[in-house]
Protein backbone atom coordinates (compact mmCIF):
# COMPACT_ATOMS: atom_id res chain seq x y z
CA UNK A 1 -66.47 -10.06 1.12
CA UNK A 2 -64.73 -11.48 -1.79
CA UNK A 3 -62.59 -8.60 -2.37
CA UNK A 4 -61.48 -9.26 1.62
CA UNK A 5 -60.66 -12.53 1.07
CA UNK A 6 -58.55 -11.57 -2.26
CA UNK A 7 -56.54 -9.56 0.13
CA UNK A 8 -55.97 -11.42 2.74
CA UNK A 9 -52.90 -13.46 1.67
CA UNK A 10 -51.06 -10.31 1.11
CA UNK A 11 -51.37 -8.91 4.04
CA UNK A 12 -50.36 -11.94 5.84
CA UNK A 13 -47.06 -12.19 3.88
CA UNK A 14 -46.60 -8.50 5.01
CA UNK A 15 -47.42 -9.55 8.85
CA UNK A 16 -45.25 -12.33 7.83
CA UNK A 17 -42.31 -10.17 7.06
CA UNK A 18 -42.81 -7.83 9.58
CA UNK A 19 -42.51 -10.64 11.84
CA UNK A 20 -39.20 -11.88 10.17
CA UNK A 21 -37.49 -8.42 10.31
CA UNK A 22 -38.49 -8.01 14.07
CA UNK A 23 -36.90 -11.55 14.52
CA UNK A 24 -33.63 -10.73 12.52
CA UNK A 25 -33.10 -7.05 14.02
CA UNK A 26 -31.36 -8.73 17.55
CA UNK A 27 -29.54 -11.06 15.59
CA UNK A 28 -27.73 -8.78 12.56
CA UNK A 29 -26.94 -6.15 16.16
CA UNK A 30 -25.24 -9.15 17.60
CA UNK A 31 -23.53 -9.61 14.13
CA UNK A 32 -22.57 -6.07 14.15
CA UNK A 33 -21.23 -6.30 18.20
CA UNK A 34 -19.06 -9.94 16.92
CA UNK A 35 -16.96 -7.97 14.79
CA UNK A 36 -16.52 -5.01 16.78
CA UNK A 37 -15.57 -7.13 19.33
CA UNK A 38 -13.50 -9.30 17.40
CA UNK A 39 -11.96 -6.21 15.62
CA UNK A 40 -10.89 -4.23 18.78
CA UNK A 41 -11.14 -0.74 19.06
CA UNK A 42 -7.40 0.29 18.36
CA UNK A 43 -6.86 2.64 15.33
CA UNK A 44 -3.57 1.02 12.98
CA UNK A 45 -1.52 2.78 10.73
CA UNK A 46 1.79 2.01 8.77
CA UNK A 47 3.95 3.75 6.55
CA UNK A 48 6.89 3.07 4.38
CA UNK A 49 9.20 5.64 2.64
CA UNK A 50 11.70 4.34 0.20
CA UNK A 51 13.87 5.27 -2.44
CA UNK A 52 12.23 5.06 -6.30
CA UNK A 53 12.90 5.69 -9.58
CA UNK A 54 11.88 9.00 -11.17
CA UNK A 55 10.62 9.68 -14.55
CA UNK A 56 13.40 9.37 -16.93
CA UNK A 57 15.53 7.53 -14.20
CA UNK A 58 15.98 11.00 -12.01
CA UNK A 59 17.50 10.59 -8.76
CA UNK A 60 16.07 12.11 -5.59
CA UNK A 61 12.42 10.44 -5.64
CA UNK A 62 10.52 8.24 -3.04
CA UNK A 63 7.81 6.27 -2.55
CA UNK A 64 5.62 6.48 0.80
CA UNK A 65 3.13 3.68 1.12
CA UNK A 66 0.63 4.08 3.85
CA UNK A 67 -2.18 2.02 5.13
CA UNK A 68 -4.55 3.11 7.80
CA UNK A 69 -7.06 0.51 9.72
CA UNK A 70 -9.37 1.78 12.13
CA UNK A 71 -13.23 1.47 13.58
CA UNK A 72 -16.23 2.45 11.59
CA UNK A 73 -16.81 4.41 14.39
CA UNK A 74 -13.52 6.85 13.65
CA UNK A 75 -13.64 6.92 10.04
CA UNK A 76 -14.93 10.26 10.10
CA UNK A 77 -12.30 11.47 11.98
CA UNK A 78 -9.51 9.77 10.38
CA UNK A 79 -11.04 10.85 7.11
CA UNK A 80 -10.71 14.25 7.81
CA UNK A 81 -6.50 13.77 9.40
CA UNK A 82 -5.99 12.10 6.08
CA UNK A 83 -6.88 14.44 3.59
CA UNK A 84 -4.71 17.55 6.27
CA UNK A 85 -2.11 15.38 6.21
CA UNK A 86 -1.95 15.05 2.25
CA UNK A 87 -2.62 18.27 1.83
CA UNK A 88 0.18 19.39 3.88
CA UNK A 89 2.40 17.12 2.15
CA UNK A 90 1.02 18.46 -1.01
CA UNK A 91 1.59 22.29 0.45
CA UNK A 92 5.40 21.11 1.25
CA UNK A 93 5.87 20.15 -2.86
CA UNK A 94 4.06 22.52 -4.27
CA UNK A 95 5.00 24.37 -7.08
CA UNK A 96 3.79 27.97 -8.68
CA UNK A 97 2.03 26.45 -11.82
CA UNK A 98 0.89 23.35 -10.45
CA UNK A 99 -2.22 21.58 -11.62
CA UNK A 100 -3.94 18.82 -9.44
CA UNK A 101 -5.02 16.15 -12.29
CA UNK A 102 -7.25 12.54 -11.43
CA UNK A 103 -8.07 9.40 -13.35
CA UNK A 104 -10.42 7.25 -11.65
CA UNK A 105 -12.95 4.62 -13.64
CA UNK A 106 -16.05 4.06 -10.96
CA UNK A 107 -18.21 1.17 -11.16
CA UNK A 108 -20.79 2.01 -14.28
CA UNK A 109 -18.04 4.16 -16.46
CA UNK A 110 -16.94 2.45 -19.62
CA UNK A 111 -13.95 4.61 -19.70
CA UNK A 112 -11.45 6.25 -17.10
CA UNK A 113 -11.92 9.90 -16.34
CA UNK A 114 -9.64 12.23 -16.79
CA UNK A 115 -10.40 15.43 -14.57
CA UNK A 116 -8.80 18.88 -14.21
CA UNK A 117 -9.11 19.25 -10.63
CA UNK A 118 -7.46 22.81 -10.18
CA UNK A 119 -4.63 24.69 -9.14
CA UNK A 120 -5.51 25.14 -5.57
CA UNK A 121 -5.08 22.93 -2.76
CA UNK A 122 -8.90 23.99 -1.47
CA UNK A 123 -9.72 22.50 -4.81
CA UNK A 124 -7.98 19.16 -3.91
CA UNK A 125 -8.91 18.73 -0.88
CA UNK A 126 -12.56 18.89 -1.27
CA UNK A 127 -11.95 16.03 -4.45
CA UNK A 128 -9.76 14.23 -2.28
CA UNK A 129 -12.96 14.25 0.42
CA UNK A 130 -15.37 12.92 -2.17
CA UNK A 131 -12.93 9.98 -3.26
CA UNK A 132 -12.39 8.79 0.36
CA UNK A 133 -16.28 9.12 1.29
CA UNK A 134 -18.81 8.58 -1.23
CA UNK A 135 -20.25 4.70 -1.66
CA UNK A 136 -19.59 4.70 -5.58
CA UNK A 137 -15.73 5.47 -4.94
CA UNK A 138 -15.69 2.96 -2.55
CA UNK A 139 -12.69 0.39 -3.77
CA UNK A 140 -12.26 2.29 -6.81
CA UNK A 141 -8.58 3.27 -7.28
CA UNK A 142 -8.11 7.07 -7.76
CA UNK A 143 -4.81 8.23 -9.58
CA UNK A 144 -3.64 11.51 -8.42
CA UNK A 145 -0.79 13.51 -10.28
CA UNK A 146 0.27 17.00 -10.60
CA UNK A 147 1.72 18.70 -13.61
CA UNK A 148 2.78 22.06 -14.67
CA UNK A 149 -0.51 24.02 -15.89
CA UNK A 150 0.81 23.98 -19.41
CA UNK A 151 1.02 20.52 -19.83
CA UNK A 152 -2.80 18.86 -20.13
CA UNK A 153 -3.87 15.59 -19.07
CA UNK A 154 -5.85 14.80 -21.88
CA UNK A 155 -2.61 14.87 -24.10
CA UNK A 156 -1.23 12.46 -22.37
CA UNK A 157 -3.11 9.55 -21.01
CA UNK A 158 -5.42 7.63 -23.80
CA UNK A 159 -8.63 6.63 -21.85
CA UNK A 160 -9.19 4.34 -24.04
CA UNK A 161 -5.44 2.65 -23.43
CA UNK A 162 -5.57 3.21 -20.00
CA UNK A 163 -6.37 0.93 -16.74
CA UNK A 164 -6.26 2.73 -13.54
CA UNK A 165 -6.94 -0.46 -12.04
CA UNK A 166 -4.05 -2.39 -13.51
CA UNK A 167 -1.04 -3.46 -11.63
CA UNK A 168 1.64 -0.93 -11.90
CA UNK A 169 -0.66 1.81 -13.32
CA UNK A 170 0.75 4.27 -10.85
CA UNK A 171 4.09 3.40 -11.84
CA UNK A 172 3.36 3.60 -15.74
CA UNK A 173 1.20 6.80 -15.08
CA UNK A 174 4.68 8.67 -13.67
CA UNK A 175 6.31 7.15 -16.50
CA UNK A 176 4.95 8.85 -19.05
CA UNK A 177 3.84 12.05 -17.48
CA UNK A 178 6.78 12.89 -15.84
CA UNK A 179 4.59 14.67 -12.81
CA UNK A 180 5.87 16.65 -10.22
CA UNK A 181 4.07 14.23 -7.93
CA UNK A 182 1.34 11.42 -8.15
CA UNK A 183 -0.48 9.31 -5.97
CA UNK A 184 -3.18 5.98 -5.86
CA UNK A 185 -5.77 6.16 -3.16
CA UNK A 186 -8.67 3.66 -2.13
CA UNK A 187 -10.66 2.98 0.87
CA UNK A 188 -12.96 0.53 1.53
CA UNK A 189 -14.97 -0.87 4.38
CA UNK A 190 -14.05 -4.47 5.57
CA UNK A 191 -16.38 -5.81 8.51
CA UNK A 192 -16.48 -3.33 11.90
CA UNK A 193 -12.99 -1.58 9.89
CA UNK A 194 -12.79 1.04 7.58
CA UNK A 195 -9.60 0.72 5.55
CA UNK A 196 -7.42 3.62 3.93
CA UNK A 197 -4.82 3.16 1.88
CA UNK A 198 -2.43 5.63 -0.22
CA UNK A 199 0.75 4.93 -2.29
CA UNK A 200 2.06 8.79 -3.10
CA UNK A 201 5.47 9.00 -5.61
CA UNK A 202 7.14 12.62 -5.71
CA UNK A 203 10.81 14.22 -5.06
CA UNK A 204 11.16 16.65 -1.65
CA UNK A 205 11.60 16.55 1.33
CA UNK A 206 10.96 13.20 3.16
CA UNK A 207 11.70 14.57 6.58
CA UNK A 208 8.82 16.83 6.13
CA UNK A 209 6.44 13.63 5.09
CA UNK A 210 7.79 11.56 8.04
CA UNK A 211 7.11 14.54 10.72
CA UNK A 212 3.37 15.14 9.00
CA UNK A 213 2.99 11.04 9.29
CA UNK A 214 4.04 11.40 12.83
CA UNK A 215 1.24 13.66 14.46
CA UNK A 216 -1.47 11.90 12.19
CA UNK A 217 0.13 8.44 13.76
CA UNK A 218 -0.81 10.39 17.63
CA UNK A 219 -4.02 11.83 16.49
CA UNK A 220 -5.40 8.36 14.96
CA UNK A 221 -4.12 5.98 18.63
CA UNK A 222 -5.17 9.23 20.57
CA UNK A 223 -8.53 9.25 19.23
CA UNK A 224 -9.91 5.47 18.91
């Protein structure tokens, strides 16, 4: 009998909670319907292209920023247009001896990593999948760039000297690794929204970009 008694507290505090979680559950669903709701089910996406510098003040280069807002619900989908529409763009400057390089520092890492991602665009795309999906990249800025296979990452970046989360890094990164192209990606969820985002530097053909922008524009209002 005293061993009952011992236990009895603690298994009201779990009735308790119980209780308290069955109380909650209608409330954090009308939580969840508030910002859907107040969100709107529309699928948003902008894009600028405009003239930059190139490394070693070359003429010829641009900068697309891009910014994609849309439904938990479609982040799936838009996930996967995303990652064909950079690939494509990658496809449309790519180069016989190109290597696809990334620098990303993810919450726990003392340092930046600096990983070899591979010549193919296979290779990419399944790293660019990871960065735009998995919780621990979430708001992490990843720096993409691409450089001849004979010139190595590691020789020039300094992890140690290095903040891929500092203003301008993208900038600095092309600055002194003269790529062929680079890019900063993020996502992160905000509310009832997932949010995409992608700044990409390179020299090409900007026609090309605008046209791949263009059907991922119709597939993203299309869909949501």
């Amino acid at each position: 009998m005293q061993d009952e008694h011992l236990e009895r507290p603690g298994c009201l505090r779990a009735a308790a909670g119980a209780l308290l979680l069955i109380l909650l559950a209608p409330w954090a669903a009308l939580v969840r319907l508030w910002r859907v709701l107040r969100r709107g089910h529309d699928g948003r996406i902008r894009w600028t292209i405009t003239g930059a510098p190139g490394p070693d003040g070359t003429d010829g280069w641009w900068r697309l920023d891009l910014e994609i807002n849309v439904p938990l619900a479609a982040g799936t989908g838009t996930r996967t247009g995303l990652i064909d529409t950079l690939i494509r763009i990658a496809e449309t400057l790519r180069q016989p001896d190109d290597l696809h390089n990334l620098i990303v520092q993810q919450r726990g890492d003392e340092e930046p990593r600096l990983i070899a991602v591979g010549p193919s665009l296979q290779q990419l795309a399944e790293r660019l999948e990871r960065s735009f999906s998995h919780r621990d990249a979430e708001r992490c800025t990843h720096l993409w760039l691409t450089l001849p296979r004979s010139r190595r990452l590691g020789r020039l970046v300094d992890p140690m000297r290095f903040d891929p989360e500092g203003d301008g890094a993208l900038d600095r990164l092309v600055a002194d690794t003269s790529p062929r192209w680079a890019a900063a990606t993020s996502f992160g969820q905000t509310g009832a929204a997932v949010v995409y985002r992608v700044i990409l530097v390179a020299a090409g053909n900007r026609d090309r970009v605008r046209t791949l922008l263009e059907r991922l524009k119709t597939k993203i209002e299309g869909a949501v």
